[in-house]
Protein backbone atom coordinates (compact mmCIF):
# COMPACT_ATOMS: atom_id res chain seq x y z
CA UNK A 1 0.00 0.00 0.00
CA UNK A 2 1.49 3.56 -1.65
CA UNK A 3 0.73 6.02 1.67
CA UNK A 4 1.20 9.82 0.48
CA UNK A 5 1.36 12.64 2.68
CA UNK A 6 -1.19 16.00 2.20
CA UNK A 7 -0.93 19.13 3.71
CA UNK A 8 -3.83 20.28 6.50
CA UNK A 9 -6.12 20.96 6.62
CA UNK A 10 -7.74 17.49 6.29
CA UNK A 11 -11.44 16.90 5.94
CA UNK A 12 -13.20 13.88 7.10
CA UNK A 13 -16.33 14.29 4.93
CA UNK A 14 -17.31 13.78 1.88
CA UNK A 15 -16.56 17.48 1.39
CA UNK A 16 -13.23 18.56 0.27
CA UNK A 17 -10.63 21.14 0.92
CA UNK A 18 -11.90 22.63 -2.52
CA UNK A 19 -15.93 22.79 -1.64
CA UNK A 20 -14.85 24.36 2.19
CA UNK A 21 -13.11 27.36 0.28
CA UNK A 22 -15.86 27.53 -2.50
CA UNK A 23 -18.62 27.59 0.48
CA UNK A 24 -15.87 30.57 2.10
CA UNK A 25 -16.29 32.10 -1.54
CA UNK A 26 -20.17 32.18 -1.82
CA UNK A 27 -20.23 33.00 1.74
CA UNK A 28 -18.41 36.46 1.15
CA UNK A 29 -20.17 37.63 -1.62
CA UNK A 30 -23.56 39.28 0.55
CA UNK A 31 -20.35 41.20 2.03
CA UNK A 32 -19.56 42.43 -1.14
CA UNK A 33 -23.12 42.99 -2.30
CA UNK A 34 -23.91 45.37 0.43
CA UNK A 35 -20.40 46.67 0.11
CA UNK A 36 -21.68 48.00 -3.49
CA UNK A 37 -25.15 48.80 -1.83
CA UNK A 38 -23.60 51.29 0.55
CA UNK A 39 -19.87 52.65 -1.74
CA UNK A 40 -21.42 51.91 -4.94
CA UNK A 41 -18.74 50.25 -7.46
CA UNK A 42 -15.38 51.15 -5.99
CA UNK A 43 -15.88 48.25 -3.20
CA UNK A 44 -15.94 45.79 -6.06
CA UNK A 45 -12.68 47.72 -7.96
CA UNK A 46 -10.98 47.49 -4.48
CA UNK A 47 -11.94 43.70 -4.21
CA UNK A 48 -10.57 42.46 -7.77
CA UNK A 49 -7.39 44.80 -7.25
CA UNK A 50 -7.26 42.59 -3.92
CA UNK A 51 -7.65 39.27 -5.52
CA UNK A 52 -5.74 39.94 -8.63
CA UNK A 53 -2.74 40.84 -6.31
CA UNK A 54 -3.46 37.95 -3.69
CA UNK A 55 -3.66 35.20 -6.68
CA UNK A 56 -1.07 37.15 -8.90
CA UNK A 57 2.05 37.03 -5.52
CA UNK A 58 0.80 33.34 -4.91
CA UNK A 59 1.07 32.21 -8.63
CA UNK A 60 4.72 33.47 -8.43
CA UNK A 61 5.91 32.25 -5.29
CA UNK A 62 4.98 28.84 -6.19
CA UNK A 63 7.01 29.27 -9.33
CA UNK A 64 10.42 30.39 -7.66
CA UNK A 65 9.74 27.88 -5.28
CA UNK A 66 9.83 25.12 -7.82
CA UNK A 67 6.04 24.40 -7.13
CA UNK A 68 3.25 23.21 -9.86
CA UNK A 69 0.23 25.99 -8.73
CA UNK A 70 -2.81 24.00 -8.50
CA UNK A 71 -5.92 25.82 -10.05
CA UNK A 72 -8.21 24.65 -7.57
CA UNK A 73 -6.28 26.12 -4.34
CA UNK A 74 -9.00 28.73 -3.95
CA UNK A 75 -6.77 30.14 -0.93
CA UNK A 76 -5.52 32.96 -2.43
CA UNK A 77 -8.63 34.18 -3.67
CA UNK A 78 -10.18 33.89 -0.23
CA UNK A 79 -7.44 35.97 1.28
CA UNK A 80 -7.69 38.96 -1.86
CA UNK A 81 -11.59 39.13 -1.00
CA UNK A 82 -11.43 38.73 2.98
CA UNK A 83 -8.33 41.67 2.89
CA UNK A 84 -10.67 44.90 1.82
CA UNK A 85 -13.53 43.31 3.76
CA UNK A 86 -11.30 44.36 6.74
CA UNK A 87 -10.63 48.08 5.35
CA UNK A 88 -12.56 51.05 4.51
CA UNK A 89 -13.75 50.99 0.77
CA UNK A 90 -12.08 54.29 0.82
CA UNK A 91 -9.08 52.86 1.08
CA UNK A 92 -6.46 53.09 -1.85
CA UNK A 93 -5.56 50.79 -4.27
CA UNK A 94 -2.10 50.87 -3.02
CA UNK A 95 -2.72 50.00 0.17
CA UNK A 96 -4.70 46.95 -0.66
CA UNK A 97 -2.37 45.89 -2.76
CA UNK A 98 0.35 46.60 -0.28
CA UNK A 99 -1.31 44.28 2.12
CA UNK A 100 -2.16 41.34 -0.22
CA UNK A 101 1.55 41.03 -0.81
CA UNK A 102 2.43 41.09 2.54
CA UNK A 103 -0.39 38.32 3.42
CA UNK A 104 1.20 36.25 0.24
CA UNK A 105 4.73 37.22 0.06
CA UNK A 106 5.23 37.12 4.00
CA UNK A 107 2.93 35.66 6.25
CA UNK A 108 1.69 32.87 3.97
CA UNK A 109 4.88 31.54 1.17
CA UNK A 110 7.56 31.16 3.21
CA UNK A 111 6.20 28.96 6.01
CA UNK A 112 5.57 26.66 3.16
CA UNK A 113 2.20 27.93 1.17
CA UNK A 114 -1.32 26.32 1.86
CA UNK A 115 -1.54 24.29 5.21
CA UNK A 116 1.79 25.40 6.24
CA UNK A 117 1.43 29.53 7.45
CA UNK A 118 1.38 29.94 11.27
CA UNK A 119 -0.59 33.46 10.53
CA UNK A 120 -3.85 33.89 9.13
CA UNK A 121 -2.54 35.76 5.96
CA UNK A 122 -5.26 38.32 5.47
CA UNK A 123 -5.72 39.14 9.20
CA UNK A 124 -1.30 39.49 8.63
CA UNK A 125 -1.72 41.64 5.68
CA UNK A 126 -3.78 44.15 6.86
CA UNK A 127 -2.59 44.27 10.12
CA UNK A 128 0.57 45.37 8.46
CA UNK A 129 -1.46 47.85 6.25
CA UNK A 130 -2.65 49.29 9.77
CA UNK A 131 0.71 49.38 11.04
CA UNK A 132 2.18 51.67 7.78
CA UNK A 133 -0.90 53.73 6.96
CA UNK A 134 -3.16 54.01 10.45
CA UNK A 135 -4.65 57.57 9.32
CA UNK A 136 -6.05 55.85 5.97
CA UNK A 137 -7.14 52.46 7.65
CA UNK A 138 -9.33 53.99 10.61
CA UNK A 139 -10.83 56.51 8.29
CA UNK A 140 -14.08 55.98 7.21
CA UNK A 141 -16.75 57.00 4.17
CA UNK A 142 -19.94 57.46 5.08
CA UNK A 143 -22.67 55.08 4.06
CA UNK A 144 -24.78 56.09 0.61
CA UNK A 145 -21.68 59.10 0.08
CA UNK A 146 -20.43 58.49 -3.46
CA UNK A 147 -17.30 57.11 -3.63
CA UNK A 148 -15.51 57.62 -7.35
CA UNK A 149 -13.79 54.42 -8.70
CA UNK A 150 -10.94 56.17 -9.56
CA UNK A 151 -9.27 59.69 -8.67
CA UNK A 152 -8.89 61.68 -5.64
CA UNK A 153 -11.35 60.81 -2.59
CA UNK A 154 -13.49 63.64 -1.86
CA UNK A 155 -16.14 62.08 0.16
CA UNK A 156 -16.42 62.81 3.47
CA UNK A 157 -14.12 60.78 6.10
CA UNK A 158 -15.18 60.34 9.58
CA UNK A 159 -14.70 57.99 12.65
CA UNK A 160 -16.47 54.33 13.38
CA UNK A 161 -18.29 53.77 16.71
CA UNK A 162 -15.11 52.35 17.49
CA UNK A 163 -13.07 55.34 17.61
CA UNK A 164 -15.56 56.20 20.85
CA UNK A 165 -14.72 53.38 22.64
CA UNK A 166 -11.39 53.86 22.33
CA UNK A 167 -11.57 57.13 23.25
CA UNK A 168 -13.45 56.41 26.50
CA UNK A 169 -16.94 57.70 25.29
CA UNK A 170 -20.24 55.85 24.58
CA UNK A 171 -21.22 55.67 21.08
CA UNK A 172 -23.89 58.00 20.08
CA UNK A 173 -24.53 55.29 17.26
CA UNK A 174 -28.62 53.42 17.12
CA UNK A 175 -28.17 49.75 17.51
CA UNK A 176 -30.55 48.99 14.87
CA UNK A 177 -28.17 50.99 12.28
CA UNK A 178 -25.38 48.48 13.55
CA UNK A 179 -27.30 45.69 13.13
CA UNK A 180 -27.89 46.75 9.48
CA UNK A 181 -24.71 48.18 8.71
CA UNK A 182 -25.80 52.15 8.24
CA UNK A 183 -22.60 53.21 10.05
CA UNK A 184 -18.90 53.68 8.94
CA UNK A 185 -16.83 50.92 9.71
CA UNK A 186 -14.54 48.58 7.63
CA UNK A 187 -16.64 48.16 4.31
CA UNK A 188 -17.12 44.50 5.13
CA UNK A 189 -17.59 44.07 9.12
CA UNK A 190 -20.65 46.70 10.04
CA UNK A 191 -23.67 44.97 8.67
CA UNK A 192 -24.13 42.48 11.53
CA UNK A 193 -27.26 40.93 9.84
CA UNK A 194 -25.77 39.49 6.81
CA UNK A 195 -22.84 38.35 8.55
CA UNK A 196 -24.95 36.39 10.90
CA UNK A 197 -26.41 34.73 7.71
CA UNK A 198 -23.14 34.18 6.34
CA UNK A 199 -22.22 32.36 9.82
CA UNK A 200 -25.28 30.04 9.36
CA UNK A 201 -24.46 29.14 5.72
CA UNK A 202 -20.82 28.30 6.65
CA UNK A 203 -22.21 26.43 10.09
CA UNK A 204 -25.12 24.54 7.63
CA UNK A 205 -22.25 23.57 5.15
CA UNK A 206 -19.95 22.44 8.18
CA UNK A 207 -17.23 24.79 6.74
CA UNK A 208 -17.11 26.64 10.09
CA UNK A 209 -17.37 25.13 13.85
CA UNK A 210 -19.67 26.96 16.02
CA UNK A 211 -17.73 26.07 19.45
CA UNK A 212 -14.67 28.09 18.26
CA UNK A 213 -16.71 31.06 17.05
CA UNK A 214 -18.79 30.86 20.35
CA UNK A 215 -16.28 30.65 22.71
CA UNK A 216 -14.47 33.71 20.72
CA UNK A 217 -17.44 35.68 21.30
CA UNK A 218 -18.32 34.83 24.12
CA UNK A 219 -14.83 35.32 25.42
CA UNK A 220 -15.53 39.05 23.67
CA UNK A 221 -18.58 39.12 25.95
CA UNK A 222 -17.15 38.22 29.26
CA UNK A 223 -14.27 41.05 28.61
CA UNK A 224 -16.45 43.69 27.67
CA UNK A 225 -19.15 42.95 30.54
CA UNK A 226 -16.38 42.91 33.56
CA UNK A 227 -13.92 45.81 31.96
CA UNK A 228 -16.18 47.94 29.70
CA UNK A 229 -14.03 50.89 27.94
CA UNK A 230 -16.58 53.30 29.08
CA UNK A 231 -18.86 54.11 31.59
CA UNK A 232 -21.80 51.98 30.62
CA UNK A 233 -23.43 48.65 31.66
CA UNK A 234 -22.65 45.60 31.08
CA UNK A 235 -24.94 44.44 28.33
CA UNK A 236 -24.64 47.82 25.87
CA UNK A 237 -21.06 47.59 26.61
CA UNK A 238 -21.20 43.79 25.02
CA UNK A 239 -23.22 45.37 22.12
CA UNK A 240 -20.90 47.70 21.16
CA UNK A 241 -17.88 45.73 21.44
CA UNK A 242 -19.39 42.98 19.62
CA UNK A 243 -21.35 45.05 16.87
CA UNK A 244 -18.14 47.41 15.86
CA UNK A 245 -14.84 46.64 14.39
CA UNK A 246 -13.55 43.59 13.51
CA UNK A 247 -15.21 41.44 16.00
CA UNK A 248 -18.22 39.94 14.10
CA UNK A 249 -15.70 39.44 10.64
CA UNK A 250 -13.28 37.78 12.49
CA UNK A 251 -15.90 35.44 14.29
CA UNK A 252 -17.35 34.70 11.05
CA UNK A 253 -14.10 34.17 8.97
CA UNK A 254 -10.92 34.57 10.79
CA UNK A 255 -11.03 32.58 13.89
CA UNK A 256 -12.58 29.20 11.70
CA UNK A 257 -9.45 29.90 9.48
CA UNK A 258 -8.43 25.72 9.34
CA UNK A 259 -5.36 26.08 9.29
CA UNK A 260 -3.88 28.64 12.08
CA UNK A 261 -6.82 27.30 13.98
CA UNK A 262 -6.20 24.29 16.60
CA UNK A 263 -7.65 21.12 15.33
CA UNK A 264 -8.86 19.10 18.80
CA UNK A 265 -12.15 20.78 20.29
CA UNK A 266 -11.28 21.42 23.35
CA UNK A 267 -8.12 23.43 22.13
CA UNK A 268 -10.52 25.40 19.89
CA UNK A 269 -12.67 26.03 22.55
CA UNK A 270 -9.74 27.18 24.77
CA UNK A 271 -8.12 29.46 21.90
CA UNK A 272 -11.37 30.67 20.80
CA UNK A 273 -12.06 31.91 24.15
CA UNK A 274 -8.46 33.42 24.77
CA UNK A 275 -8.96 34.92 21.40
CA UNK A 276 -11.75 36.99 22.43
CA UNK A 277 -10.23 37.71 25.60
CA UNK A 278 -7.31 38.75 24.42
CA UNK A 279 -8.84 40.90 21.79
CA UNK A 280 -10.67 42.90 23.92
CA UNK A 281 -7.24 43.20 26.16
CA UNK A 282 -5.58 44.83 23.37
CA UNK A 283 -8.57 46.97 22.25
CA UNK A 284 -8.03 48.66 25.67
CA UNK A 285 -4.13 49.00 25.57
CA UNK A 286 -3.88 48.97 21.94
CA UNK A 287 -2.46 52.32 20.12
CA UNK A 288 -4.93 51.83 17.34
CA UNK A 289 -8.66 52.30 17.09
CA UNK A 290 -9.09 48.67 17.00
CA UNK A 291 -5.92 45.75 17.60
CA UNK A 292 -8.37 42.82 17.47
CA UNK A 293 -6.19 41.65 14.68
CA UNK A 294 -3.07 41.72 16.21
CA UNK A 295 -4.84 39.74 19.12
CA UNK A 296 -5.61 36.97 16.88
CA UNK A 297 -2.28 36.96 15.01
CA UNK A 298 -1.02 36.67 19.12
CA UNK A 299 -3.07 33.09 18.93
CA UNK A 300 -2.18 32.09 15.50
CA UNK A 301 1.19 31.82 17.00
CA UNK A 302 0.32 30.22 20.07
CA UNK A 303 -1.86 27.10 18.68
CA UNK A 304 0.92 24.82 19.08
CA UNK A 305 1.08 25.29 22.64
CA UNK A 306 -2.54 25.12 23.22
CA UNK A 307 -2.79 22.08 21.41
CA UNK A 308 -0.12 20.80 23.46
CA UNK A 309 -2.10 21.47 26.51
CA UNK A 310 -4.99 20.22 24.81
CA UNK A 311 -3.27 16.78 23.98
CA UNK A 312 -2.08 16.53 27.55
CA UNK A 313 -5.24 17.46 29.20
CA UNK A 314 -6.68 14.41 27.23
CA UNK A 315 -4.17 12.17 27.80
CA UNK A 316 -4.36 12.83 31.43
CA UNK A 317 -8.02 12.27 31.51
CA UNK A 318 -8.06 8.74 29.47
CA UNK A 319 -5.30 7.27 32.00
CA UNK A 320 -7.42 9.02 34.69
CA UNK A 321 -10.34 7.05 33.30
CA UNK A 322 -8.52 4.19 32.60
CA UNK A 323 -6.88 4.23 36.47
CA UNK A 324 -10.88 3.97 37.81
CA UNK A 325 -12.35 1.53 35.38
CA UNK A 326 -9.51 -1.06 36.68
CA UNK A 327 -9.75 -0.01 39.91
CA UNK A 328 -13.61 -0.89 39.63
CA UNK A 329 -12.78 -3.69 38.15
CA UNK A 330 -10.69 -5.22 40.71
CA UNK A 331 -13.02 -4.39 43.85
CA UNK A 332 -16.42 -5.76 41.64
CA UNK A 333 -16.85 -8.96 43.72
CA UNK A 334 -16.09 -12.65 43.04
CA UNK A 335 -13.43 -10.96 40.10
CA UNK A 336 -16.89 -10.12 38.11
CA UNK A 337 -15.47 -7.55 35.44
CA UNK A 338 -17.46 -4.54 35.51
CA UNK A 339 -16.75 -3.39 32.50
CA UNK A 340 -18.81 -6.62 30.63
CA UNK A 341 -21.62 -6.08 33.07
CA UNK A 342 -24.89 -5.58 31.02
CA UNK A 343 -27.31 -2.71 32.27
């Protein structure tokens, strides 16, 4: 028997690595259809300058690395339309195309390519983009304000809830607007609605797991409730956290990423908790209007040791297990084994 190694992630289903990142695909493209609703046609420019770049860096990498690109890696396509999700559709071209190198170039190609990075590559790219070009990132067109495909920006730029937050104030911002997406934010992570339905498509296709993404925001929750950034109560401080930024995006996309995700549950359940925790941390002592990325790109790196504690804990608990069911065993009377005992 010929045994041949594949890269992860692996799928035990009939579905395959190629339908997961098709159902990612499909599951996007409500993002991009209210993107257009809202910034007209430069959100759709800004996503096939994305792509093109993402696909473009990938194609070539594999080449100087002496690799046959496979067609049907949809990997780098996912990355080019997740990256100006995560930015204003203000942004500039150059930006975007800045940060879908990095996510190729960088954080994804030299670790190895698809199954190999250690960093989710689009949550890398732009958090580099944010790093470089903070003023442009956290700057925001307002929603219905025309936005010209090319040519100078004249539109008017203004500040998310977010920027409140971080400020120490209480958004002025209606919850109902958040929940439809009528506010400035990143041109892909305000309308709260249609990324909920983009969660239960992924969760009906089995293409995301619901523990990690509840446990990430519920670990969001938790944060936001004890240690709220402003003097509010718990429950609109969860709201806002929750409903602004990158929180709902990242629980959505980012956190289910397969591959700089842990694979054992109760390691996802443990990072996807830290991850919220963690993100709301560095919302509070962050420099930046929002540093949930650079939260998660904290956990991308630590996977291996919580999967490590995970595959300890378990161990423990079968030899724990194991330890009692002799011991039962042994004390059942007349040497009657327990464990063949019918109920």
């Amino acid at each position: 028997m010929n045994l041949r190694a594949q890269n992860p992630p692996h799928i035990r289903s009939r579905e395959s690595n190629q339908t997961v990142m098709g159902d990612t695909v499909i599951a996007m493209l409500p993002l991009y259809a209210m993107a257009f609703y809202f910034y007209g046609p430069r959100s759709l420019a800004l996503g096939a300058v994305s792509c093109l770049t993402c696909i473009s860096a990938d194609f070539v990498c594999q080449l100087i690395g002496r690799k046959v690109p496979n067609v049907r890696d949809y990997s780098p396509l996912i990355t080019g339309m997740i990256i100006p999700l995560l930015l204003p559709a203000s942004t500039r071209y150059w930006i975007v195309v800045a940060a879908g190198l990095f996510a190729i170039c960088v954080a994804k190609q030299p670790f190895g390519g698809i199954g190999h990075n250690v960093f989710n590559p689009a949550a890398a790219g732009v958090a580099f983009a944010v790093i470089c070009w903070p003023r442009s990132t956290f700057q925001f067109p307002v929603p219905f304000d025309p936005l010209p495909v090319t040519g100078e920006i004249t539109a008017r730029l203004v500040a998310s809830p977010g920027r409140a937050l971080a400020m120490g104030g209480v958004p002025t911002t209606d919850f109902m607007d958040m929940l439809l997406g009528n506010v400035p934010g990143p041109m892909g992570g305000t309308n709260i609605l249609v990324l909920l339905t983009c969660l239960l498509f992924l969760a009906v296709r089995k293409t995301v797991n619901l523990c990690t993404t509840g446990a990430f925001l519920g670990g969001v929750a938790i944060t936001a409730a004890i240690f709220p950034r402003a003097v509010m109560a718990p429950f609109p401080s969860i709201l806002y956290e929750v409903m602004s930024g990158w929180v709902m995006i990242t629980a959505v996309f980012l956190i289910n990423d397969p591959v700089s995700s842990p694979k054992r549950r109760s390691a996802r359940l443990l990072y996807g908790f830290l991850a919220g925790v963690v993100g709301i941390v560095f919302r509070h002592l962050g420099k930046f209007e929002d540093s949930l990325l650079f939260a998660l790109l904290v956990m991308n790196a630590s996977v291996y040791m919580i999967e490590l504690w995970a595959e300890q804990a378990a161990h423990a608990f079968r030899r724990k297990n194991r330890e009692l069911t002799t011991s039962a065993n042994l004390s059942a009377p007349d040497g009657e084994d327990l464990g063949d005992t019918e109920g």
